[in-house]
C-alpha atoms as a PDB file:
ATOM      1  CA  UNK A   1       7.190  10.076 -17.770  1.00  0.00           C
ATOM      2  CA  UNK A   2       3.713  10.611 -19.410  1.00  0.00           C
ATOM      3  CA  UNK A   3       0.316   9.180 -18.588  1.00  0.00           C
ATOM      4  CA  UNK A   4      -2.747   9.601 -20.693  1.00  0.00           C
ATOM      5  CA  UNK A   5      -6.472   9.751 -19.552  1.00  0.00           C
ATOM      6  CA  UNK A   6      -8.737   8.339 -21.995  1.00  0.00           C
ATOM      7  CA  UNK A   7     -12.464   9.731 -21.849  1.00  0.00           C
ATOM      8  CA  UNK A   8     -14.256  10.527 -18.632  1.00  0.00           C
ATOM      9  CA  UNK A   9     -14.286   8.910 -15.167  1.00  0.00           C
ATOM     10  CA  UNK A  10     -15.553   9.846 -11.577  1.00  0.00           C
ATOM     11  CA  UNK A  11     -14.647  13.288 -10.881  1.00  0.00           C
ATOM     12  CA  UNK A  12     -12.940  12.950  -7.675  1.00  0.00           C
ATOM     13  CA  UNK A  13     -10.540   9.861  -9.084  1.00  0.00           C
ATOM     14  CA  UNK A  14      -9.611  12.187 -11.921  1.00  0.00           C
ATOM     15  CA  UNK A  15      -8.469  15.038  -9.849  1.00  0.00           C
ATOM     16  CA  UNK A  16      -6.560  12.585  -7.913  1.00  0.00           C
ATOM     17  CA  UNK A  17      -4.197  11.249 -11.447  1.00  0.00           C
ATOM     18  CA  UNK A  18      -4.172  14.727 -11.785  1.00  0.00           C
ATOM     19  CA  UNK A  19      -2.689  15.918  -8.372  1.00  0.00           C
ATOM     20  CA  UNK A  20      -0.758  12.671  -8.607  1.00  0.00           C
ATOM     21  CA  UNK A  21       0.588  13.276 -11.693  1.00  0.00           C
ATOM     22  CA  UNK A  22       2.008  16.699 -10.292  1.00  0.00           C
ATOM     23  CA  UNK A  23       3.392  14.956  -7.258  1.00  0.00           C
ATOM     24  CA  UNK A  24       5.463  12.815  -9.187  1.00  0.00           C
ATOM     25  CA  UNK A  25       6.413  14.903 -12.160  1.00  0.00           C
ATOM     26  CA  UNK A  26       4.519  12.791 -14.608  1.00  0.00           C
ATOM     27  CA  UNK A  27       2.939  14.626 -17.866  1.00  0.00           C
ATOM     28  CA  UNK A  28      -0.834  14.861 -17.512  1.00  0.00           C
ATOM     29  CA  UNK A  29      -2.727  14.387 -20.943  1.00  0.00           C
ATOM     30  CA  UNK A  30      -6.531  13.900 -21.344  1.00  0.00           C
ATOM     31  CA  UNK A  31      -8.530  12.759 -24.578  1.00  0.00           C
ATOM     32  CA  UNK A  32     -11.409  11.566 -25.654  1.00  0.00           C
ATOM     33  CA  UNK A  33     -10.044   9.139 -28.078  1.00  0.00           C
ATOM     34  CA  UNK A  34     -10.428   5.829 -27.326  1.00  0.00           C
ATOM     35  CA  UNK A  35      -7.975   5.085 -30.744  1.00  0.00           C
ATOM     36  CA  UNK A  36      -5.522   7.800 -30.228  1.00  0.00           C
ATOM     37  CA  UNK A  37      -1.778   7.592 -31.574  1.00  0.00           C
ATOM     38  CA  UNK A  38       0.559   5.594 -29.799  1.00  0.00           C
ATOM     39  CA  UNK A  39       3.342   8.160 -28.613  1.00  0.00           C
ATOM     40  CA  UNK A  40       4.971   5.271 -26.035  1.00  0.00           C
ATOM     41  CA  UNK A  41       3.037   6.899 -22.902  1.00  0.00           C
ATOM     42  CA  UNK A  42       4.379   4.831 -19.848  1.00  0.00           C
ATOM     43  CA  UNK A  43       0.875   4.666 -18.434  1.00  0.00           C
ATOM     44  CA  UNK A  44      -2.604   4.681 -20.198  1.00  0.00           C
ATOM     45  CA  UNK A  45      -5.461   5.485 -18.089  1.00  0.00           C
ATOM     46  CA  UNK A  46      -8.668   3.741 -19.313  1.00  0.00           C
ATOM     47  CA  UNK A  47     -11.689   3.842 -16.612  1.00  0.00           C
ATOM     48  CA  UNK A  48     -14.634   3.632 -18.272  1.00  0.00           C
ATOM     49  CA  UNK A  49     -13.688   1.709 -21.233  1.00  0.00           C
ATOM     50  CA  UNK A  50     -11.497  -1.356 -22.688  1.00  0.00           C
ATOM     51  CA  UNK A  51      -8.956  -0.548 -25.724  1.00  0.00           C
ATOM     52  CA  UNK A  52      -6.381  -2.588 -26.937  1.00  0.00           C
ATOM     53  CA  UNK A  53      -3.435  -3.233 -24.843  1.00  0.00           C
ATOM     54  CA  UNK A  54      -1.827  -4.499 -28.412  1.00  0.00           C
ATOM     55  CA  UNK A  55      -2.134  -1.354 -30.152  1.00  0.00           C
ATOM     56  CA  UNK A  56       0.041   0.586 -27.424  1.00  0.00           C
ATOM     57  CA  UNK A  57       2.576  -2.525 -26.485  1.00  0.00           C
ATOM     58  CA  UNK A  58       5.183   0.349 -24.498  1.00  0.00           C
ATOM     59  CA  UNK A  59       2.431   1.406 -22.314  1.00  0.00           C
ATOM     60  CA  UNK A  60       1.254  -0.177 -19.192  1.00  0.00           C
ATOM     61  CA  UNK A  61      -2.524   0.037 -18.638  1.00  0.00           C
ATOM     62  CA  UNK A  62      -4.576   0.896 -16.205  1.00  0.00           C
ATOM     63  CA  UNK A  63      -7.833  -0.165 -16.426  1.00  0.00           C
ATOM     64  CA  UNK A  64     -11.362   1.436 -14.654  1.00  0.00           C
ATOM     65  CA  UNK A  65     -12.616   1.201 -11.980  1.00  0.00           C
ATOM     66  CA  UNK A  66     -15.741   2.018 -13.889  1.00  0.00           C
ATOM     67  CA  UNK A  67     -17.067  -0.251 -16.504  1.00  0.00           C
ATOM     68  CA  UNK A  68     -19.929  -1.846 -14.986  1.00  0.00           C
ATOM     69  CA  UNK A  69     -21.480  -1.950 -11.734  1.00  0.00           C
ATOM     70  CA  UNK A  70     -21.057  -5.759 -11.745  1.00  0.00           C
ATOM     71  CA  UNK A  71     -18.775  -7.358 -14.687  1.00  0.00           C
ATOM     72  CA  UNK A  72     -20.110  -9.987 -17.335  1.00  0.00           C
ATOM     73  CA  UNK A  73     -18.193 -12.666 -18.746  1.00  0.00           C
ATOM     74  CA  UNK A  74     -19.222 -10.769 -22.587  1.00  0.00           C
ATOM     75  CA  UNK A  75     -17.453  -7.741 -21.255  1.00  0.00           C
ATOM     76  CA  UNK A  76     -14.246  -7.053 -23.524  1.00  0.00           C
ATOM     77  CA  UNK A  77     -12.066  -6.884 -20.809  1.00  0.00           C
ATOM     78  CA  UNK A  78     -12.408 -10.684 -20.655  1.00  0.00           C
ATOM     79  CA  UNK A  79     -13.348 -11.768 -24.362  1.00  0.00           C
ATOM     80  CA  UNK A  80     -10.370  -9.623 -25.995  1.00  0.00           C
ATOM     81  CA  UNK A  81      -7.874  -9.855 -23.106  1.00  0.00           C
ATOM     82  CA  UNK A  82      -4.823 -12.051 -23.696  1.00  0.00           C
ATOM     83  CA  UNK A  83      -2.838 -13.587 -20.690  1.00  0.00           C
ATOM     84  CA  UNK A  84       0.839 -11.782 -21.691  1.00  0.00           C
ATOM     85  CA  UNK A  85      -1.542  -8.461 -20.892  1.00  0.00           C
ATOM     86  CA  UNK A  86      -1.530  -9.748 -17.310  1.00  0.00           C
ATOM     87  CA  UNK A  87       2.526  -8.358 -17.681  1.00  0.00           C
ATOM     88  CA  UNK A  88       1.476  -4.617 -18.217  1.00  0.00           C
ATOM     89  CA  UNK A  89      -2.348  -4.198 -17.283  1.00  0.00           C
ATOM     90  CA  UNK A  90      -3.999  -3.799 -14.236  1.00  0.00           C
ATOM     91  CA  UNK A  91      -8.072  -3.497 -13.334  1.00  0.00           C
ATOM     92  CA  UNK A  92      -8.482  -0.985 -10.178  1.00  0.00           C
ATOM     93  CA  UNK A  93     -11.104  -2.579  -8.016  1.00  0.00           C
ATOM     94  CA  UNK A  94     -10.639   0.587  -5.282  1.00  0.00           C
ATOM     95  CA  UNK A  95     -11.130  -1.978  -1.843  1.00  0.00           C
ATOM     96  CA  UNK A  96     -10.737  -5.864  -1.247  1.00  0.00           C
ATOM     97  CA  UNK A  97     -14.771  -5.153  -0.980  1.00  0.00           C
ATOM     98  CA  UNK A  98     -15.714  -5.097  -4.462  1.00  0.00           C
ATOM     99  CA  UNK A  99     -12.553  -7.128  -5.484  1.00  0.00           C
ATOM    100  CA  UNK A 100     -14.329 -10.134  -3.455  1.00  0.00           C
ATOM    101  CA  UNK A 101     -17.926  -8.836  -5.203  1.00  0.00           C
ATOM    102  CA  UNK A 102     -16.558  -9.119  -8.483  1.00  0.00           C
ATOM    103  CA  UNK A 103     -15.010 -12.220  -8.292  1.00  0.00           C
ATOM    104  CA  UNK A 104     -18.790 -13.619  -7.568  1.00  0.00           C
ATOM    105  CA  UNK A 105     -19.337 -12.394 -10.952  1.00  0.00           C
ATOM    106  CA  UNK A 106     -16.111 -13.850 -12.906  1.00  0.00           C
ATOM    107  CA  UNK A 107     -13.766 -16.398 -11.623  1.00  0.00           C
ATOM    108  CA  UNK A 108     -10.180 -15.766 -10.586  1.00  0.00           C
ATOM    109  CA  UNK A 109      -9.065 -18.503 -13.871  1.00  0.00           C
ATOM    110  CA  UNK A 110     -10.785 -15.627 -16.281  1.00  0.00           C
ATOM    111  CA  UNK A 111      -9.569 -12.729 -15.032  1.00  0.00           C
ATOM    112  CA  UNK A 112      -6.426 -12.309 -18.328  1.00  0.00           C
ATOM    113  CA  UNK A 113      -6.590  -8.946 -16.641  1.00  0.00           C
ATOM    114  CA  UNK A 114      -6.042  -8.833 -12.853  1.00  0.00           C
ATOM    115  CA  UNK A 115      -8.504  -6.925 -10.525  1.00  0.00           C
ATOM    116  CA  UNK A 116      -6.195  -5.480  -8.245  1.00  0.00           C
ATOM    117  CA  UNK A 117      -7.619  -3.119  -5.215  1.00  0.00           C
ATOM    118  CA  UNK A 118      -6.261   0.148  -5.110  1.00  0.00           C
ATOM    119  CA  UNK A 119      -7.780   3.361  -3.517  1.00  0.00           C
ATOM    120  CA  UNK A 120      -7.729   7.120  -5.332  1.00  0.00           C
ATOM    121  CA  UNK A 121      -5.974   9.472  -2.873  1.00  0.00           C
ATOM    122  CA  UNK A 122      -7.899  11.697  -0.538  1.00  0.00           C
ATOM    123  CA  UNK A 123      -7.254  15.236  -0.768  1.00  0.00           C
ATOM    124  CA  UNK A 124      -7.671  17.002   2.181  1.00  0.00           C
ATOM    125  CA  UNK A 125      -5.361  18.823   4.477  1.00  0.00           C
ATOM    126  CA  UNK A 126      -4.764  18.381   7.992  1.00  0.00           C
ATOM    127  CA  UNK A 127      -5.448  20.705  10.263  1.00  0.00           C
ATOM    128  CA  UNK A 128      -6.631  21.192  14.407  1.00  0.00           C
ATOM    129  CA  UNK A 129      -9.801  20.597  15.147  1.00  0.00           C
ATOM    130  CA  UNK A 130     -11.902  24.153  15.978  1.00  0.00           C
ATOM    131  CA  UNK A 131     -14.161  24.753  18.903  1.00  0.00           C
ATOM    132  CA  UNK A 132     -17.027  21.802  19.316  1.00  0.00           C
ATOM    133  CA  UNK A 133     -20.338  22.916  18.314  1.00  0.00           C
ATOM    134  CA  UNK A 134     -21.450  19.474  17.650  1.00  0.00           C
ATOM    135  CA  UNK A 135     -21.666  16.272  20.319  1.00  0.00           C
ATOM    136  CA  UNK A 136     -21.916  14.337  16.081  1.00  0.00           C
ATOM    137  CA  UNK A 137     -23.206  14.497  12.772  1.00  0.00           C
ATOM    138  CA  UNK A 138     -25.226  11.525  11.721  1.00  0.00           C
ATOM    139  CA  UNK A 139     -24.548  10.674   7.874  1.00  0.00           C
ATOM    140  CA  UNK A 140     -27.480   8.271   6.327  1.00  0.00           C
ATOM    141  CA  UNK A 141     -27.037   6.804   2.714  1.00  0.00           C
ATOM    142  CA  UNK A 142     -29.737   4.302   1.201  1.00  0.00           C
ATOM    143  CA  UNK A 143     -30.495   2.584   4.280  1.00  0.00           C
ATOM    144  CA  UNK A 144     -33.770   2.028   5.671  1.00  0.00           C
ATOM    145  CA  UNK A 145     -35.834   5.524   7.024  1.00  0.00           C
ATOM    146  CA  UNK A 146     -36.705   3.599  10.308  1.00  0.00           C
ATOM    147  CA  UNK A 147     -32.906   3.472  11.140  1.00  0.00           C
ATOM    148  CA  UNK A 148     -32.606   6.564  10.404  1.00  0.00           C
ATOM    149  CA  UNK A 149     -35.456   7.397  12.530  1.00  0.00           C
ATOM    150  CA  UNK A 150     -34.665   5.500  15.242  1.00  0.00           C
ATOM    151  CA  UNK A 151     -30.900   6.849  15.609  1.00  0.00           C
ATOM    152  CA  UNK A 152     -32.176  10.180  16.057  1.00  0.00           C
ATOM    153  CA  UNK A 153     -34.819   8.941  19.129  1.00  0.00           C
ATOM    154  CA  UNK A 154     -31.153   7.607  20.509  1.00  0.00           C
ATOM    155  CA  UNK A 155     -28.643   9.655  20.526  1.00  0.00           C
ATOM    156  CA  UNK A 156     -31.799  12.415  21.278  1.00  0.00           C
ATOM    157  CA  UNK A 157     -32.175  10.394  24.185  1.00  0.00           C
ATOM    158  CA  UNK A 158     -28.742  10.873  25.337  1.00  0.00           C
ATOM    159  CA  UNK A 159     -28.761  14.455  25.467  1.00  0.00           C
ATOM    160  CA  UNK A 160     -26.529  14.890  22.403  1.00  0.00           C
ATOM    161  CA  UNK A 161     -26.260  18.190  19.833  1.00  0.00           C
ATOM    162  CA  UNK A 162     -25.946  16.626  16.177  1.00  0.00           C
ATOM    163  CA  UNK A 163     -26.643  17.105  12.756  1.00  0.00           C
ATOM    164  CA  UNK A 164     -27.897  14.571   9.975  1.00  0.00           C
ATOM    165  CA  UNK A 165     -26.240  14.767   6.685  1.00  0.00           C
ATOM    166  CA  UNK A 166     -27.810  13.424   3.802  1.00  0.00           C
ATOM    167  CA  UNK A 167     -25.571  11.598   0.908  1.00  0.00           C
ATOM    168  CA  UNK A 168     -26.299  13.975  -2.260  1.00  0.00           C
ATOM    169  CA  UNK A 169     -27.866  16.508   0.337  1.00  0.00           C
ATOM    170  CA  UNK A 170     -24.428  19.441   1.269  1.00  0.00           C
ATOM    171  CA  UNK A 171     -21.170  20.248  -0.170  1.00  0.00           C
ATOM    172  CA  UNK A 172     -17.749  18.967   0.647  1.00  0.00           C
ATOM    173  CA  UNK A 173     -16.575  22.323   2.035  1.00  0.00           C
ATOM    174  CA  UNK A 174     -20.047  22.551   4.023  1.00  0.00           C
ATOM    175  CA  UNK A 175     -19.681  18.958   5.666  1.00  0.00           C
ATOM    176  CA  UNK A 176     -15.858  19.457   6.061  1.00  0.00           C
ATOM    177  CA  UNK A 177     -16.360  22.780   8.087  1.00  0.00           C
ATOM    178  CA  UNK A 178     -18.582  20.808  10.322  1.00  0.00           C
ATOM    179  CA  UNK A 179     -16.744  17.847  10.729  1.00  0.00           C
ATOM    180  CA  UNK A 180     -13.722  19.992  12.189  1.00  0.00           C
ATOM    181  CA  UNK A 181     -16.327  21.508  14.937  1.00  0.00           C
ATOM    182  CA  UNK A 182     -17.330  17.851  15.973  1.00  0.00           C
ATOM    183  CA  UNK A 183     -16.533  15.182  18.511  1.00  0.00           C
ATOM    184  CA  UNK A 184     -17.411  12.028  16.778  1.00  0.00           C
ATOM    185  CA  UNK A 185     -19.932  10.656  13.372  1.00  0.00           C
ATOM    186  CA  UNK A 186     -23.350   7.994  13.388  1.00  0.00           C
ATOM    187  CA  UNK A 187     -22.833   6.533   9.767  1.00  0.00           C
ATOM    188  CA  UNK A 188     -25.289   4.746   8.597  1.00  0.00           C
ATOM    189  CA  UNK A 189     -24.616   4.070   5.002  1.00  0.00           C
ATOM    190  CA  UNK A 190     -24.539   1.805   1.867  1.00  0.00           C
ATOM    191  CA  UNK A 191     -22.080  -0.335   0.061  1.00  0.00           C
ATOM    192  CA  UNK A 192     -18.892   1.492  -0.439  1.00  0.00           C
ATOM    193  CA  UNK A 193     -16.044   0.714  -3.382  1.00  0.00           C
ATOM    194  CA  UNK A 194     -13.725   3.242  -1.215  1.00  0.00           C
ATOM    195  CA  UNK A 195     -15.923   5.895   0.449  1.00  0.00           C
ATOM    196  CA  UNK A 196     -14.631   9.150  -0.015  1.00  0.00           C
ATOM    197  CA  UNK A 197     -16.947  10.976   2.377  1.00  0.00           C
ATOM    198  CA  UNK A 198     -16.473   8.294   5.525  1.00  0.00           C
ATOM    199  CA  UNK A 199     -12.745   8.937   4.559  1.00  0.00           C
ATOM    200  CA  UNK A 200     -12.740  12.605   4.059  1.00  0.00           C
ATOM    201  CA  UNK A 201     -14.331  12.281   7.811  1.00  0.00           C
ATOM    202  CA  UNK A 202     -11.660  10.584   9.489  1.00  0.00           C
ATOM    203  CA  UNK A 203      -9.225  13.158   7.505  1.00  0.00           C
ATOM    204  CA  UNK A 204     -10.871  15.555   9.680  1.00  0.00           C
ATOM    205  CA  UNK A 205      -9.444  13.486  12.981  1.00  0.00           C
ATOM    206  CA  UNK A 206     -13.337  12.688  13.361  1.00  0.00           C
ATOM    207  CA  UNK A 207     -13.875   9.288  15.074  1.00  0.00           C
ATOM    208  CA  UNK A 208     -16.738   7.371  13.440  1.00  0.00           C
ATOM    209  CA  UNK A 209     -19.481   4.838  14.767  1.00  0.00           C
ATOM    210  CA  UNK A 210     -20.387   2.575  12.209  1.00  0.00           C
ATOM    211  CA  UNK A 211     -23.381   1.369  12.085  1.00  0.00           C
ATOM    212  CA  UNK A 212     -22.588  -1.312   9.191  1.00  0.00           C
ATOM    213  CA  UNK A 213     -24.012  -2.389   5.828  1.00  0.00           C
ATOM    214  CA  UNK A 214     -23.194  -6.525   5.680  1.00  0.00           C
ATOM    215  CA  UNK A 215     -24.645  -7.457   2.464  1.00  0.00           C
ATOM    216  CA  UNK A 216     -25.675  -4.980  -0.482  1.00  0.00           C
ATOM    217  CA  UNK A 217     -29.430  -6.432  -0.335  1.00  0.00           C
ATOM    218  CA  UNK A 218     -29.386  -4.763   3.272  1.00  0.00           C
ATOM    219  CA  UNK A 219     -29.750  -1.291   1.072  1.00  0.00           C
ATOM    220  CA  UNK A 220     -32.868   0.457   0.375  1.00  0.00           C
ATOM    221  CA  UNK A 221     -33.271   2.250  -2.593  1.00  0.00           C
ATOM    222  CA  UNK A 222     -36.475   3.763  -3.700  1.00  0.00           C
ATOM    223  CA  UNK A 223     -37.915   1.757  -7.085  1.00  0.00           C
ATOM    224  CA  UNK A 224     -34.315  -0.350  -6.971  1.00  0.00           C
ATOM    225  CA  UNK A 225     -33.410  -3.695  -5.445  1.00  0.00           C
ATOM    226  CA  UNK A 226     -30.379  -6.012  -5.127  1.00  0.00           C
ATOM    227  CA  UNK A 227     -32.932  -8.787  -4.281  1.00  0.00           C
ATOM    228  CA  UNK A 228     -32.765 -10.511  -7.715  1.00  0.00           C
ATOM    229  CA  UNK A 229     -29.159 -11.664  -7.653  1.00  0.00           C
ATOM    230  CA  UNK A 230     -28.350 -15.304  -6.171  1.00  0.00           C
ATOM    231  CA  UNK A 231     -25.088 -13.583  -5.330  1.00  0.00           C
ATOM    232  CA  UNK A 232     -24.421 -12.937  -1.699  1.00  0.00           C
ATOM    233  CA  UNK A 233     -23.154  -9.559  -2.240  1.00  0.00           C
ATOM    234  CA  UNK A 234     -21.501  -9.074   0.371  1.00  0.00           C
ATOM    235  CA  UNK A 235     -20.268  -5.693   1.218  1.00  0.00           C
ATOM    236  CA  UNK A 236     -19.040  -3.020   3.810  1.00  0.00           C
ATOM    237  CA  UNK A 237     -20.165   0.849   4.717  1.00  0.00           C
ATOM    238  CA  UNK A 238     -16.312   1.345   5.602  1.00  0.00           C
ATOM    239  CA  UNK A 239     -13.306  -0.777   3.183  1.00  0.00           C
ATOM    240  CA  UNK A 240     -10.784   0.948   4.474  1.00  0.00           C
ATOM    241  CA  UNK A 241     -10.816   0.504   8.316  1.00  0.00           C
ATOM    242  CA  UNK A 242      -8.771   0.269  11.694  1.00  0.00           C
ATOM    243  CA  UNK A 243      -9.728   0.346  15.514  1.00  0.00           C
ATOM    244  CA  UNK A 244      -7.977   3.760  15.084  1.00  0.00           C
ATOM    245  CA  UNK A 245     -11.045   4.853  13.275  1.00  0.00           C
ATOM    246  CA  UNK A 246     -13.489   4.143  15.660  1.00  0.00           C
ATOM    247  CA  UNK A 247     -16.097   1.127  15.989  1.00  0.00           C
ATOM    248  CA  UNK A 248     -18.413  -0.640  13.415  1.00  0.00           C
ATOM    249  CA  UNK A 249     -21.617  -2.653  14.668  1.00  0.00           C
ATOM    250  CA  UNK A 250     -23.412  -4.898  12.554  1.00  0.00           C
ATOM    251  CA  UNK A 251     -27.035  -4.752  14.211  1.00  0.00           C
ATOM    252  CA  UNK A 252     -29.511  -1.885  15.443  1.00  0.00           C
ATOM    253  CA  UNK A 253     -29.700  -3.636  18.502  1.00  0.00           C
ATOM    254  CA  UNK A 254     -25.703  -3.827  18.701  1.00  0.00           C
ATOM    255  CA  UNK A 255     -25.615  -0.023  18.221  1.00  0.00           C
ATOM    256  CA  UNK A 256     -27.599   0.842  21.262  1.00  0.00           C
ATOM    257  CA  UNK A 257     -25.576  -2.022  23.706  1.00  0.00           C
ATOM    258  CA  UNK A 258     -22.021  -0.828  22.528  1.00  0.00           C
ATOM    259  CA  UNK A 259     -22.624   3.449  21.727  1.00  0.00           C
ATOM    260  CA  UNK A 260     -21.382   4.208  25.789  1.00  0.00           C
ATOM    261  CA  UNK A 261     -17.847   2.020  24.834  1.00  0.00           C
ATOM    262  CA  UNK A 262     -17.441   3.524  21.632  1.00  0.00           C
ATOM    263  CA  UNK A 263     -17.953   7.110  23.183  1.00  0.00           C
ATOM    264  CA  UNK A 264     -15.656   6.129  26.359  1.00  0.00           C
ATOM    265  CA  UNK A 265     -12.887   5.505  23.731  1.00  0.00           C
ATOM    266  CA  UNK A 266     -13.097   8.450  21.819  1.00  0.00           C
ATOM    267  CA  UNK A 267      -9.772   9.920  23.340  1.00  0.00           C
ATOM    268  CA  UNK A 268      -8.014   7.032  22.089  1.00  0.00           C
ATOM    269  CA  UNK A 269      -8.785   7.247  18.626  1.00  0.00           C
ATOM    270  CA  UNK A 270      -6.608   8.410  15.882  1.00  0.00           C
ATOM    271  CA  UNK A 271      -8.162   8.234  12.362  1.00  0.00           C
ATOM    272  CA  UNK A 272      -6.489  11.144  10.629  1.00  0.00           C
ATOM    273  CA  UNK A 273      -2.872   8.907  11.242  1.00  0.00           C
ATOM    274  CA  UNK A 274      -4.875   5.985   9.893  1.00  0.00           C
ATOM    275  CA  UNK A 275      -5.796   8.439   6.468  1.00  0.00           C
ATOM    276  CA  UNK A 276      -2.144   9.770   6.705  1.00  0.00           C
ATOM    277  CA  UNK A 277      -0.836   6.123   6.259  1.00  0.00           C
ATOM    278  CA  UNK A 278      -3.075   4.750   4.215  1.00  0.00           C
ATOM    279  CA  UNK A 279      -5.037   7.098   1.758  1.00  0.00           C
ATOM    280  CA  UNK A 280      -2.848  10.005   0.871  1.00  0.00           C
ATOM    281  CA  UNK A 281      -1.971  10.804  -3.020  1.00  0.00           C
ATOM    282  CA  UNK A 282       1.087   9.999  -2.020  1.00  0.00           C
ATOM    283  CA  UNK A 283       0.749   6.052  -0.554  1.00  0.00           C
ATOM    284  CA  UNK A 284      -2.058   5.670  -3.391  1.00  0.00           C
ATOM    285  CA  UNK A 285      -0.344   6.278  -6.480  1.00  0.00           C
ATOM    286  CA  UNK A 286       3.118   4.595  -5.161  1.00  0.00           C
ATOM    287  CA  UNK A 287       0.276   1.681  -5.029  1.00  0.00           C
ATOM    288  CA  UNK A 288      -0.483   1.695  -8.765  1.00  0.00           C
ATOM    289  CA  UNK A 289       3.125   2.454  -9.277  1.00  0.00           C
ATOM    290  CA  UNK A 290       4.622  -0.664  -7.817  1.00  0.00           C
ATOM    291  CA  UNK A 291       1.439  -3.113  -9.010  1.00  0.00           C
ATOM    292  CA  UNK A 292       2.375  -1.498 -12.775  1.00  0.00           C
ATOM    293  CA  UNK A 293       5.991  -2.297 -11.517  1.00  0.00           C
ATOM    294  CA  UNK A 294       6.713   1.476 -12.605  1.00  0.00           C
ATOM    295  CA  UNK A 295      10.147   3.187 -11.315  1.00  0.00           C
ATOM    296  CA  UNK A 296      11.384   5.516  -9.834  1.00  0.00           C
ATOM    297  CA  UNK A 297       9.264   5.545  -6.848  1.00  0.00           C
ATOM    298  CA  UNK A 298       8.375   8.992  -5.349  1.00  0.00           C
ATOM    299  CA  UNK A 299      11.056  11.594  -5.138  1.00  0.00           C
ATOM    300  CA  UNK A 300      11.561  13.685  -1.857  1.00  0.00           C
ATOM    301  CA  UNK A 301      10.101  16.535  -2.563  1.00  0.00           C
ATOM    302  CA  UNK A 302       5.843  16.959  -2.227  1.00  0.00           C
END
């Protein structure tokens, strides 16, 4: 089998086709050709741009998940789509999240090309937790300062060691080092599509407190707003989620009242099983796989 990667895309979903590629003995090719020849490649990868599912009709298609941060109904993946394309082409929407968000935007009826919600694997290994040096690490993302603020007066208050962890603000290896020397995570973030570094977290066998985004106009963003859309917006800090992982609250007030239960239950979490069954490279790209109706499914080796 072959798959080609047409122009660029989020770095951490392209080393994900890549890995996945390897996995299941699938030929990796990239270009930046948006018109290249047709060489019957069983899967085009498209994520930042539409091309024409006509010109390749061997291929099946698999479009973004970055074209827009909202879609519009001028967009060519709805003007120049055809409903036969529905056969052979998918649109990754990464969670149910943004699926729902996007279907604010454009109907179900003119979607020729379904949005289908898929996540990129997670690549991290697992491995025992080392010696605590942390009670938790509190991770703050575009959310209001006074939250921030007032999370540290809290857990402060209960005598706790932590960290805060800034999105934008470390590296992966940095955070991940940390995360394996600590009991349990405060996140406190933004809208997320899949939410690589909440994920990469749990990898880690970290249980996480969640103190929860519930509509993307709850953000704040220096000099940016979500204000001006009649849309509800509706969103989630955490799309991929189980009471393995730990507890989400939806209210400051709900995070002080319910902290002590989440903290009693830490023994019983398990959120590195929840990753392992749910966001590996392997159970990701048998996803896009089986919604492409692609076989063989994985062989036995890894």
């Amino acid at each position: 089998m072959k798959l080609i990667h047409i122009g660029g895309g989020h770095p951490r979903n392209v080393e994900f086709i890549q890995r996945a590629c390897q996995l299941f003995h699938i030929t990796y090719i990239h270009t930046n050709n948006p018109n290249f020849t047709d060489e019957s490649y069983d899967i085009i990868w498209s994520p930042m741009g539409w091309i024409d599912p006509d010109n390749y009709p061997s291929s099946k298609i698999i479009f973004g998940p970055q074209f827009w941060v909202f879609p519009t109904p001028s967009d060519a993946l709805f003007t120049h789509a055809k409903p036969d394309h529905a056969k052979r082409c998918i649109y990754v929407c990464l969670s149910d999240w943004i699926q729902k968000v996007f279907t604010e935007f454009i109907p179900e009826s003119r979607q020729m090309i379904p949005f289908v919600p898929i996540p990129f694997g997670l690549d991290i290994a697992a491995t025992p937790k080392g010696t605590p040096e942390l009670d938790c690490i509190i991770y703050f993302k575009a959310r209001h300062p006074v939250l921030l603020d007032a999370c540290k007066a809290f857990v402060a208050s209960k005598g706790l060691r932590y960290k805060v962890y800034s999105y934008g603000s470390y590296t992966r290896e940095e955070y991940v080092a940390t995360l394996r020397k600590t009991h349990f995570a405060i996140w406190i973030g933004s809208h997320e599509s899949q939410g690589f570094g909440l994920q990469e977290c749990l990898a880690t066998g970290t249980p996480i407190y969640v103190l929860d985004v519930t509509s993307m106009k709850d953000e704040w963003y220096s000099g940016f707003s979500y204000q001006g859309h009649s849309e509800r917006l509706l969103a989630t800090s955490a799309p991929y989620w189980s009471d393995e992982c730990g507890l989400k609250v939806q209210s400051q007030a709900e995070f002080e009242t319910r902290f002590d239960e989440f903290r009693a239950r830490l023994p019983s979490y398990r959120p590195a099983d929840y990753v392992q069954q749910t966001l590996t490279d392997r159970v990701c790209f048998q996803r896009f796989l089986d919604a492409l109706q692609i076989s063989p499914s994985l062989p036995n080796d890894s």
